[in-house]
C-alpha atoms as a PDB file:
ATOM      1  CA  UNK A   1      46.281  33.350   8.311  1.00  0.00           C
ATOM      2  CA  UNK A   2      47.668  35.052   5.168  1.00  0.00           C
ATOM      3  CA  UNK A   3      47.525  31.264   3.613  1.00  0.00           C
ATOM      4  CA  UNK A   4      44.065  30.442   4.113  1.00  0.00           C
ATOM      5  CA  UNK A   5      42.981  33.862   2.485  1.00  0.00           C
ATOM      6  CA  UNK A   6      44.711  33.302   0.000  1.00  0.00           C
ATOM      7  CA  UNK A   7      43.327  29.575  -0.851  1.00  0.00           C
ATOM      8  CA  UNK A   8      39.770  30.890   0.209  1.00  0.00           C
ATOM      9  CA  UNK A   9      40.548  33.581  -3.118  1.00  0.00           C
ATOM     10  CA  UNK A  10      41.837  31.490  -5.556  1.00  0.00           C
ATOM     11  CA  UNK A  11      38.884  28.905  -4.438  1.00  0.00           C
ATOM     12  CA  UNK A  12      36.292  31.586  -4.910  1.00  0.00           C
ATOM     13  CA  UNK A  13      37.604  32.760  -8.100  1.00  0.00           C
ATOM     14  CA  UNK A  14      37.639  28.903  -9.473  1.00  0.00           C
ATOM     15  CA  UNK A  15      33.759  28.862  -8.475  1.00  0.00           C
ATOM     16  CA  UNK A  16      33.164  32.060 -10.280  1.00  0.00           C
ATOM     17  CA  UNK A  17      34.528  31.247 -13.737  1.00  0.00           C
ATOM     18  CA  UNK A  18      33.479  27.523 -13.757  1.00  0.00           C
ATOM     19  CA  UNK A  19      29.805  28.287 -12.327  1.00  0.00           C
ATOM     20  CA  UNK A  20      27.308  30.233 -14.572  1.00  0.00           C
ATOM     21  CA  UNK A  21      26.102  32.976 -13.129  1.00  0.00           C
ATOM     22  CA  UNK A  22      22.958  32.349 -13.350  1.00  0.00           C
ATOM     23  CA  UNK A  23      23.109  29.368 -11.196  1.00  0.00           C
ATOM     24  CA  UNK A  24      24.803  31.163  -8.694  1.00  0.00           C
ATOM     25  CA  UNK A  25      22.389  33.983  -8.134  1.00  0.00           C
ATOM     26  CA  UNK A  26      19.838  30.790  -8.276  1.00  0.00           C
ATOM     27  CA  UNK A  27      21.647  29.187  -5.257  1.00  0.00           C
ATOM     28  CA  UNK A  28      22.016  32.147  -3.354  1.00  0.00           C
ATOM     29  CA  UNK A  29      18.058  32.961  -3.655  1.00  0.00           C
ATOM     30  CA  UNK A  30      16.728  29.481  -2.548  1.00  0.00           C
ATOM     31  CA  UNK A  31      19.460  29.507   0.548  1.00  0.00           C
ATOM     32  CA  UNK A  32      18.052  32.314   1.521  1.00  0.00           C
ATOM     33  CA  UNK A  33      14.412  31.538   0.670  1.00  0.00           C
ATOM     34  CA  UNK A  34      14.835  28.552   2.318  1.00  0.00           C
ATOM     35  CA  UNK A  35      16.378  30.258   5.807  1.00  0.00           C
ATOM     36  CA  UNK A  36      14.402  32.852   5.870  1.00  0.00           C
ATOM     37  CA  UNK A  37      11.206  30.224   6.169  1.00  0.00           C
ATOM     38  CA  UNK A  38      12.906  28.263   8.893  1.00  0.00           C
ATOM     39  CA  UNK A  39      13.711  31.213  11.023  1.00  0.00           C
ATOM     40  CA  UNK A  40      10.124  32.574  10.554  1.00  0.00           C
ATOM     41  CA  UNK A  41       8.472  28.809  11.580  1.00  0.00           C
ATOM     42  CA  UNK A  42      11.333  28.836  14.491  1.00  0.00           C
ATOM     43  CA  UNK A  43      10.490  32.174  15.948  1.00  0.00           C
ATOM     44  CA  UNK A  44       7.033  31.481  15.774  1.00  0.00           C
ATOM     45  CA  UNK A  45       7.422  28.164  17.617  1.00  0.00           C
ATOM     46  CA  UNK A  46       9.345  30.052  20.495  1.00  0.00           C
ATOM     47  CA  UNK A  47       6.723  32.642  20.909  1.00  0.00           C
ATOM     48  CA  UNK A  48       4.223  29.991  20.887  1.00  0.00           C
ATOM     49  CA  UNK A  49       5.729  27.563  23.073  1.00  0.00           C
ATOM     50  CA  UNK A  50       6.752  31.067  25.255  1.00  0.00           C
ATOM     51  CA  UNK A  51       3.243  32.194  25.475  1.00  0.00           C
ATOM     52  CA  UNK A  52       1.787  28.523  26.577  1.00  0.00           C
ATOM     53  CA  UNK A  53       4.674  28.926  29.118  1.00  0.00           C
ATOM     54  CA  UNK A  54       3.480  32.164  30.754  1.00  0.00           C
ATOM     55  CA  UNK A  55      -0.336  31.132  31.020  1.00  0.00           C
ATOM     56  CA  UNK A  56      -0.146  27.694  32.684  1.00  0.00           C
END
């Protein structure tokens, strides 16, 4: 266990002085932009198809 944290660290410390941090910050924003809108459309297909499912 101690290995992997350790290799997980020194990985994440390679991405932080190689990457800008710009472009990080970037990345992080669209992931999340980009979840965020596919949890809203799924939830709203669930309620949908859960609302067609009570009324028929």
């Amino acid at each position: 266990m101690k290995k992997s944290y350790s290799l997980y660290t020194v990985l994440f410390l390679l991405l932080i002085v190689t990457l800008p941090g710009c472009d990080i910050v970037v990345g992080i924003f669209k992931a999340g932009v980009w979840v965020g809108v596919i949890l809203v459309i799924a939830v709203l297909v669930l309620i949908i198809w859960l609302i067609r499912k009570l009324f028929r």
